[in-house]
Structures are given as C-alpha cells and as structure tokens.
PDB file of N, CA and C in Angstrom:
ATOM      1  N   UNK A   1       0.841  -1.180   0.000  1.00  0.00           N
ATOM      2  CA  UNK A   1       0.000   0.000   0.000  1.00  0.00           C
ATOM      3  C   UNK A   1       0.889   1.247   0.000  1.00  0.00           C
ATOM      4  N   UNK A   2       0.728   2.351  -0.775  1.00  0.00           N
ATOM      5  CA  UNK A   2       1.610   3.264  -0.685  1.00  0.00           C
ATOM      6  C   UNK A   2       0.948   3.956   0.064  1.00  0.00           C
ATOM      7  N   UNK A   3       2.049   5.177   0.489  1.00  0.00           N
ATOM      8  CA  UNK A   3       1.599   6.438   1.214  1.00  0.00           C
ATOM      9  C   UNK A   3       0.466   6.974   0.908  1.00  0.00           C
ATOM     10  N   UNK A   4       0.137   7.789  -0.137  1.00  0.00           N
ATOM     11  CA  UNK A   4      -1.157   7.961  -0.263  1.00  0.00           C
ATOM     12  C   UNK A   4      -2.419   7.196   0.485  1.00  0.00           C
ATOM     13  N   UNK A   5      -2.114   6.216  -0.298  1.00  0.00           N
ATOM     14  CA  UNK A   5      -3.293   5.194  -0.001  1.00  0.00           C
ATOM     15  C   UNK A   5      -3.799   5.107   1.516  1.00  0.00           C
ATOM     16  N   UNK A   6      -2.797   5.131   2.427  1.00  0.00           N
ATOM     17  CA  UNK A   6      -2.764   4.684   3.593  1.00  0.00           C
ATOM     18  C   UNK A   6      -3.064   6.068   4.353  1.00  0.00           C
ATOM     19  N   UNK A   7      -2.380   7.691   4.447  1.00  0.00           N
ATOM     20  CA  UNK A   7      -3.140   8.563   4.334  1.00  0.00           C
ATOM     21  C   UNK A   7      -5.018   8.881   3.818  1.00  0.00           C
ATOM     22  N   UNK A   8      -5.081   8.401   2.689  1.00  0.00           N
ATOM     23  CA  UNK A   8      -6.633   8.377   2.440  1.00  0.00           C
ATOM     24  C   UNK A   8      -7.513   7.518   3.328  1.00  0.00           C
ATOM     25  N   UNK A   9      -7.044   6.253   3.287  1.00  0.00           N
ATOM     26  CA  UNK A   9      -7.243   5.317   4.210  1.00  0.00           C
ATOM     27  C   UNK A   9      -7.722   6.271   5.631  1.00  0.00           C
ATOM     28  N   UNK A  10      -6.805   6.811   5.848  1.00  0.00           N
ATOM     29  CA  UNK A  10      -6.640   6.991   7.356  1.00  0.00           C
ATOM     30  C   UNK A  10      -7.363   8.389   7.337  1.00  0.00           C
ATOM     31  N   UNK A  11      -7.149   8.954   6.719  1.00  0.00           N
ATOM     32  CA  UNK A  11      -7.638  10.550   6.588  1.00  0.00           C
ATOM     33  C   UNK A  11      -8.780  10.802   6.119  1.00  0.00           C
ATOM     34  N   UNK A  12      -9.180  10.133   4.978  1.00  0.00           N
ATOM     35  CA  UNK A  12     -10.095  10.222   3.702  1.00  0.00           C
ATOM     36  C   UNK A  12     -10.055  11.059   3.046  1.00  0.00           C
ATOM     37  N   UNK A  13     -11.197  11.779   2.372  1.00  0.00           N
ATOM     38  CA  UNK A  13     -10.776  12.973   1.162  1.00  0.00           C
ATOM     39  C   UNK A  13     -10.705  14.493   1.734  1.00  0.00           C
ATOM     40  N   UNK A  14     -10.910  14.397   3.204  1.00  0.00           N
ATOM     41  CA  UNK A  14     -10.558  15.701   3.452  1.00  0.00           C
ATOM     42  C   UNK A  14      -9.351  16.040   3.600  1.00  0.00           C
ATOM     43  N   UNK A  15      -8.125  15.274   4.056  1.00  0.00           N
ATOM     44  CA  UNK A  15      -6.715  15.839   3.513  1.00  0.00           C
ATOM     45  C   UNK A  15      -6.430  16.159   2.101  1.00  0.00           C
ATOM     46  N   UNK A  16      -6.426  14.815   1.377  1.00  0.00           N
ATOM     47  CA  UNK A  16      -6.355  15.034  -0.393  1.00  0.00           C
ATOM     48  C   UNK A  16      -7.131  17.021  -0.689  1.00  0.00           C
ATOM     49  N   UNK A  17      -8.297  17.452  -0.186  1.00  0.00           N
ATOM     50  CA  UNK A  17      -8.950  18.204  -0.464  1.00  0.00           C
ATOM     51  C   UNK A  17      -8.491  19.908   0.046  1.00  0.00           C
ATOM     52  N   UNK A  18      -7.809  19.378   1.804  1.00  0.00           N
ATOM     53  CA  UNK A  18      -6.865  20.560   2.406  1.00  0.00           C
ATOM     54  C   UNK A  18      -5.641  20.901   1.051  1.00  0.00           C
ATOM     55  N   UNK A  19      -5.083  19.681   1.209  1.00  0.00           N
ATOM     56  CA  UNK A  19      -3.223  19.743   0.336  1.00  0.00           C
ATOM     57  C   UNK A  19      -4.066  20.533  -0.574  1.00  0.00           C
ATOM     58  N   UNK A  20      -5.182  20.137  -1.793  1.00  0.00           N
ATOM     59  CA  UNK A  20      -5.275  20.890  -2.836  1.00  0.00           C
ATOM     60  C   UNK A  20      -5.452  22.287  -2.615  1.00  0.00           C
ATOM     61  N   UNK A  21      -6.506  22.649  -1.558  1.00  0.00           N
ATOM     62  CA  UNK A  21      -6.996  23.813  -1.243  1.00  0.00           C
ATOM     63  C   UNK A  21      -5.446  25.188  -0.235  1.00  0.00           C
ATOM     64  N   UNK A  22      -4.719  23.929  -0.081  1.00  0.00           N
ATOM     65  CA  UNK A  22      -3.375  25.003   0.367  1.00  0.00           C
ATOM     66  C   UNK A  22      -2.196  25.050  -0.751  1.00  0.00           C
ATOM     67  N   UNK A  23      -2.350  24.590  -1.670  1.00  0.00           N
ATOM     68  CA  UNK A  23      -1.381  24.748  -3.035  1.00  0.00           C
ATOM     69  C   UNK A  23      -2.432  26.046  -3.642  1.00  0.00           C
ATOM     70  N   UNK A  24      -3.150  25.728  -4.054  1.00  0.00           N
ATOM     71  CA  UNK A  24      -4.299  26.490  -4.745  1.00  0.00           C
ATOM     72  C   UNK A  24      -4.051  27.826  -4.265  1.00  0.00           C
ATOM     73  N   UNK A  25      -4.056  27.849  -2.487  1.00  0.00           N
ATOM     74  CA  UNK A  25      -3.790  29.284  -1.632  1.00  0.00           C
ATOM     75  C   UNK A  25      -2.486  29.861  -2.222  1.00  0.00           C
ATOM     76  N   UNK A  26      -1.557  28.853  -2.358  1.00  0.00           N
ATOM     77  CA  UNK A  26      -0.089  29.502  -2.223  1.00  0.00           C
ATOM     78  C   UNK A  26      -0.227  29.996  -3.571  1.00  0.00           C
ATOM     79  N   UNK A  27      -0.702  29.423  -4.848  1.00  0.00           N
ATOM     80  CA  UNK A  27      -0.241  30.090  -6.418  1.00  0.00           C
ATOM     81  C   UNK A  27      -1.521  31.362  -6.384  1.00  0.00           C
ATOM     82  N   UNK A  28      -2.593  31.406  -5.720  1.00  0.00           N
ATOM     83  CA  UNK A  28      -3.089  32.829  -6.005  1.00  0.00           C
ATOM     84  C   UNK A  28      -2.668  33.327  -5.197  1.00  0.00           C
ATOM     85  N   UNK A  29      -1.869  33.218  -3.891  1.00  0.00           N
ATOM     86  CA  UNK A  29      -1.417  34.572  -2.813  1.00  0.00           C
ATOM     87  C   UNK A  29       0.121  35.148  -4.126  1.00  0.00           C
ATOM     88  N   UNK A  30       0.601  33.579  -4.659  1.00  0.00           N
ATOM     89  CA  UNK A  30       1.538  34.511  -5.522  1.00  0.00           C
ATOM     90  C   UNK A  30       1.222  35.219  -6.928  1.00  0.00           C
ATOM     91  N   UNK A  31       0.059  35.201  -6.972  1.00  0.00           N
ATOM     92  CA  UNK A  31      -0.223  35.624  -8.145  1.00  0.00           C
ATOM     93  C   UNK A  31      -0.900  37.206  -8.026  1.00  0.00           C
ATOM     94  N   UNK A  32      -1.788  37.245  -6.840  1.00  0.00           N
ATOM     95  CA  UNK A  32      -2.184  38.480  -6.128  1.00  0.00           C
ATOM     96  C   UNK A  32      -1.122  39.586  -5.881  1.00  0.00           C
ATOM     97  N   UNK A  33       0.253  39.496  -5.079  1.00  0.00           N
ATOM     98  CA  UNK A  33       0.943  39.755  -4.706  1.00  0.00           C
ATOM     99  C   UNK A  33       2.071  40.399  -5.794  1.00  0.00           C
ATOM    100  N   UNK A  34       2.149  39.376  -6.699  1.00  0.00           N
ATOM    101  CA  UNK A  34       2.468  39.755  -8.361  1.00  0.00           C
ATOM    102  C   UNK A  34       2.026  40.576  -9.142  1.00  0.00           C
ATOM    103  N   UNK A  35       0.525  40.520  -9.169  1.00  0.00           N
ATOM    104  CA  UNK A  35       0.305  41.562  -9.947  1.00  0.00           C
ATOM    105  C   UNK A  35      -0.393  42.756  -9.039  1.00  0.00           C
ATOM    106  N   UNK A  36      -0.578  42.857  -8.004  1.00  0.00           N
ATOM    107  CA  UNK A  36      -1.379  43.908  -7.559  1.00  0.00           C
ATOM    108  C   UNK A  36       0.022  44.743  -7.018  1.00  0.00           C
ATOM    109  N   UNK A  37       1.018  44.735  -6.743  1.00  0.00           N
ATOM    110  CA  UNK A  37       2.207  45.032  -6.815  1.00  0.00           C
ATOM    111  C   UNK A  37       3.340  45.364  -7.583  1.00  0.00           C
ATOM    112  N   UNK A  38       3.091  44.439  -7.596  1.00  0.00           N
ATOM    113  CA  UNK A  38       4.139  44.346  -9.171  1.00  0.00           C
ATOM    114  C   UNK A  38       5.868  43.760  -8.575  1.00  0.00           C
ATOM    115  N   UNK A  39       5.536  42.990  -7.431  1.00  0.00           N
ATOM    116  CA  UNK A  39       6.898  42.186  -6.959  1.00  0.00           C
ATOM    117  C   UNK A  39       7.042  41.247  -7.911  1.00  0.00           C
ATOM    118  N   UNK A  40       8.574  41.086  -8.082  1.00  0.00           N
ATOM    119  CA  UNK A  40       8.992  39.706  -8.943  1.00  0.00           C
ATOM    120  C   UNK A  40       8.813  38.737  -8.123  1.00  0.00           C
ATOM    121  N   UNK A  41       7.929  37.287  -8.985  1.00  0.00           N
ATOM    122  CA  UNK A  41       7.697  35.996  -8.632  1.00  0.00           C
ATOM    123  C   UNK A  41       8.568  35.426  -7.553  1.00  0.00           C
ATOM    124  N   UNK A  42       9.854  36.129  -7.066  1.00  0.00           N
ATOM    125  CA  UNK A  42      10.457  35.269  -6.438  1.00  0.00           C
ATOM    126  C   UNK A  42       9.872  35.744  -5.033  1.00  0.00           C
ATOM    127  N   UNK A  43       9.739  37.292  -4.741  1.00  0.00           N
ATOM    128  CA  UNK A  43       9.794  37.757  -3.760  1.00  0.00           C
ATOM    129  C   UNK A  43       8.269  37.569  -3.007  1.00  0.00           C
ATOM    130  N   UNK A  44       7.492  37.318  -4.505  1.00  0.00           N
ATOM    131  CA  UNK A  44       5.647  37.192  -3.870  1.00  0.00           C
ATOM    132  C   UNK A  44       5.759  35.638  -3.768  1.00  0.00           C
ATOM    133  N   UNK A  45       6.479  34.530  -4.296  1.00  0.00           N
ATOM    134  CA  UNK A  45       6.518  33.124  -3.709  1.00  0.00           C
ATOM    135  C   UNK A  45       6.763  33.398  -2.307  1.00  0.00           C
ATOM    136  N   UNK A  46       8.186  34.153  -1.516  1.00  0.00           N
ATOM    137  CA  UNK A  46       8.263  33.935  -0.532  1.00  0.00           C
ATOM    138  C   UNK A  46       7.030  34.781   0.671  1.00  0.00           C
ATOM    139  N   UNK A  47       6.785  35.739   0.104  1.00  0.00           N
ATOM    140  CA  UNK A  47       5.392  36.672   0.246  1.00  0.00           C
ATOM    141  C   UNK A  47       4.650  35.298   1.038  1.00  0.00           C
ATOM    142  N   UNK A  48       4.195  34.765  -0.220  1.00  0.00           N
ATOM    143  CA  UNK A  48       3.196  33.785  -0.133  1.00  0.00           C
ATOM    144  C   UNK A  48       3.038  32.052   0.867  1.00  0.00           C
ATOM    145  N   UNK A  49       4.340  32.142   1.074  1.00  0.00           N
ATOM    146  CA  UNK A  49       4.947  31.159   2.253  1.00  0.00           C
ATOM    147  C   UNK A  49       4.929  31.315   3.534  1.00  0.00           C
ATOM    148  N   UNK A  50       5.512  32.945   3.645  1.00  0.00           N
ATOM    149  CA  UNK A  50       6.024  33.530   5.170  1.00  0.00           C
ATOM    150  C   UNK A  50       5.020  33.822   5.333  1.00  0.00           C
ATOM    151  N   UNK A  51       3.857  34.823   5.053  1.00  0.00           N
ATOM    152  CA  UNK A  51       2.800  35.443   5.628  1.00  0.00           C
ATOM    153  C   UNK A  51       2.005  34.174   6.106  1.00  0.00           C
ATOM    154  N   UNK A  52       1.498  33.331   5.557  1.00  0.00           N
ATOM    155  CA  UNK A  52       0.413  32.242   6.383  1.00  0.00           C
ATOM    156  C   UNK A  52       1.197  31.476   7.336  1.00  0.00           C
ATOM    157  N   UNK A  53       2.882  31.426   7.136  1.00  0.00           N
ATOM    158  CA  UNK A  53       3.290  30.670   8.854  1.00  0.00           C
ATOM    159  C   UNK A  53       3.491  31.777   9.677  1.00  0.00           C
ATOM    160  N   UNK A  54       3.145  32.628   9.653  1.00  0.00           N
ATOM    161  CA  UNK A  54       3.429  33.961  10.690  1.00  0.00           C
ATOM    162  C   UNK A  54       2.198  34.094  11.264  1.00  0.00           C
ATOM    163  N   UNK A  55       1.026  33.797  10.483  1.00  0.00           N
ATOM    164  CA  UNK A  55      -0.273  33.864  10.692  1.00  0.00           C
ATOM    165  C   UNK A  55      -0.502  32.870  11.586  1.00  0.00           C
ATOM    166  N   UNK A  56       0.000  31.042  11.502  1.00  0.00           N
ATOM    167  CA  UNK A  56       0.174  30.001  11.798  1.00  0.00           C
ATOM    168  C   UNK A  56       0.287  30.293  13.390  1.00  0.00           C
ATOM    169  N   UNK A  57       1.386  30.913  13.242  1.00  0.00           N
ATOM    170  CA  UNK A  57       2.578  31.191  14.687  1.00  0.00           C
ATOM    171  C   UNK A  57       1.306  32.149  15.896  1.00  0.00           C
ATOM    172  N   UNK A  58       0.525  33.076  14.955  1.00  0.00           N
ATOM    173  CA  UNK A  58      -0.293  34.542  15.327  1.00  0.00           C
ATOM    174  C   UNK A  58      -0.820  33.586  16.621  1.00  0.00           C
ATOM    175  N   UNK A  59      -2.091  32.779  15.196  1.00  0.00           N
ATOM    176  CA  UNK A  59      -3.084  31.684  16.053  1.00  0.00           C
ATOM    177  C   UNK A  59      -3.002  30.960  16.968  1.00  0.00           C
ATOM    178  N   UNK A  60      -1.223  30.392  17.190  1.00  0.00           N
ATOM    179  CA  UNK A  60      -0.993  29.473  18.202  1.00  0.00           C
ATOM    180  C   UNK A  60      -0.720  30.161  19.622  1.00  0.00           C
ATOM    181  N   UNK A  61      -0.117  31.372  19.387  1.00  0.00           N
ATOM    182  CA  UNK A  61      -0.011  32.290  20.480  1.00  0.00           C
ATOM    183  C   UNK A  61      -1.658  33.040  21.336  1.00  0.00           C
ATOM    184  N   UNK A  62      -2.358  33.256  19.919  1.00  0.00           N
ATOM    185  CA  UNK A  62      -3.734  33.764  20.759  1.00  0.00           C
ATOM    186  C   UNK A  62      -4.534  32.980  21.221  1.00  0.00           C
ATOM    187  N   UNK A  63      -4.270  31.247  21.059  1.00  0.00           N
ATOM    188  CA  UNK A  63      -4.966  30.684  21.693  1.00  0.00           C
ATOM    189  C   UNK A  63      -4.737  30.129  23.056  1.00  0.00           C
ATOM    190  N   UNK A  64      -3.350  30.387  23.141  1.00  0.00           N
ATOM    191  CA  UNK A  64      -2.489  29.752  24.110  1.00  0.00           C
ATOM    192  C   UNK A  64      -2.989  30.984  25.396  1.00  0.00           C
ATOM    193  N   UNK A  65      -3.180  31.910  24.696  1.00  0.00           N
ATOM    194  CA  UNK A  65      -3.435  33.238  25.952  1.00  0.00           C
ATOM    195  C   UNK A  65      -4.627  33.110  25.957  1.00  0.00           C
ATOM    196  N   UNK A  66      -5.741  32.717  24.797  1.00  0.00           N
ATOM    197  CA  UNK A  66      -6.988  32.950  25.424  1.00  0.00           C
ATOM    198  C   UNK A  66      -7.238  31.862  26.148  1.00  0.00           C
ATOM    199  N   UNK A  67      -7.009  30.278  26.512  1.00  0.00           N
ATOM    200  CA  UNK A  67      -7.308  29.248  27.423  1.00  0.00           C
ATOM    201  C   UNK A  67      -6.606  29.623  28.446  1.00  0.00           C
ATOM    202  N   UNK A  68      -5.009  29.856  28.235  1.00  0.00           N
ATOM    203  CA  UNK A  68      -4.825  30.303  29.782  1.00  0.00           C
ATOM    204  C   UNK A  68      -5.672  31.833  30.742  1.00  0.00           C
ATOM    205  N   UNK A  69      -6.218  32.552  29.910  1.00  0.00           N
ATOM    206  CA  UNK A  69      -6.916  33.772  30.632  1.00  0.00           C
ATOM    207  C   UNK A  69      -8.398  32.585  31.043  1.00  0.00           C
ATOM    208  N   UNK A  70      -8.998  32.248  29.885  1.00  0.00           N
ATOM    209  CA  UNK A  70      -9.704  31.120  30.105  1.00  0.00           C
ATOM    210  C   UNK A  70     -10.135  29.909  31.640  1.00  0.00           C
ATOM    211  N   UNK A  71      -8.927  29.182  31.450  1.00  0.00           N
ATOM    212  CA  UNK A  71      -8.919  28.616  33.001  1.00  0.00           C
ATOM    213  C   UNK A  71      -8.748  29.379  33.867  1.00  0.00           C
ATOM    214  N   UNK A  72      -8.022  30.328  33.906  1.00  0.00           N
ATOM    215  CA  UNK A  72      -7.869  31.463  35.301  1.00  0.00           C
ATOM    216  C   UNK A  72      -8.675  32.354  35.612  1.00  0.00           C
ATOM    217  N   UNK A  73      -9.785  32.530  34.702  1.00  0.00           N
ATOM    218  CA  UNK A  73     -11.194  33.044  35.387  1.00  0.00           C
ATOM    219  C   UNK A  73     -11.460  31.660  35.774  1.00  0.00           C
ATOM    220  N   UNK A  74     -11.851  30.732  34.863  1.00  0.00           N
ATOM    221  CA  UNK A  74     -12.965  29.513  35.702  1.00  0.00           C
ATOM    222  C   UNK A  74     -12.347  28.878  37.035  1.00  0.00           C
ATOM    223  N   UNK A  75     -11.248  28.948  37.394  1.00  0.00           N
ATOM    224  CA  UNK A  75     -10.499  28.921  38.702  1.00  0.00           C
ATOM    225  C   UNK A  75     -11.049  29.371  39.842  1.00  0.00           C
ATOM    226  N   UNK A  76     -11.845  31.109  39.407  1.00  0.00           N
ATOM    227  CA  UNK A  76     -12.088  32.058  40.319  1.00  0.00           C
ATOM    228  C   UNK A  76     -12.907  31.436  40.717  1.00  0.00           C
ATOM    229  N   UNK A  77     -13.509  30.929  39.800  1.00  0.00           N
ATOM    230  CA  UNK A  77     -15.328  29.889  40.164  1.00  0.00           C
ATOM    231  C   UNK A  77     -15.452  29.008  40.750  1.00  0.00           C
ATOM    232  N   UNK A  78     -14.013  28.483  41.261  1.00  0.00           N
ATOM    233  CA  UNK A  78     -14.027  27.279  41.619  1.00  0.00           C
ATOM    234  C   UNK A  78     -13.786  26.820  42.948  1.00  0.00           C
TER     235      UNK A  78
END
C-alpha cells in the first residue's frame, strides 16, 4: 500500500482536499501579490509562504493566551 493510499485510508478525502486547497492558496497569494504590486515571482513566492506561517505562529499564540486567561477566570469559580 503506498503512502497515499494509507493517508486516504486513514484521513479520507478531506486531507487530499486541504493539500489541494493550500497549493491552490499559495499560487493565487503569488499571483495576487504579483500583480497587484508588481513584486517579482520570487519575492511574492516567498510573500506567499512567510505570511500564512506567521499567521500560523499569530493563532498558536492567541490561543495559548486565550485558554490560559480562560482557566484562570474559571479557577475564580471554583
């Protein structure tokens, strides 16, 4: 059984459907970035890489503060 298979297997078509839907993201963030600008392809590829793991990084930090503010009110309650 190859990788795939065993991923689908295990995942089903909503990974196959993420991977497409985050390639798809990356060639129009570089294509947006390209022409609404007018940066060369190299600089809106990396455009298009760095900004959603920075975003990645944003989310993991605001959630980390909103459960810990989170439990430390429901503490008060407790």
């Amino acid at each position: 059984m190859t990788i795939v298979n065993t991923i689908k297997t295990m995942m089903g078509d909503s990974l196959i459907l993420t991977i497409i839907y985050t390639v798809g993201h990356f060639i129009i963030a570089v294509a947006c970035v390209h022409f609404i600008t007018g940066a060369p392809l190299e600089l809106a590829t990396i455009d298009a890489i760095v900004e959603p793991l920075l975003n990645a990084i944003w989310l993991y930090a605001l959630h980390k503060l909103y459960f810990r503010k989170k439990l430390k009110s429901r503490s008060k309650y407790d």
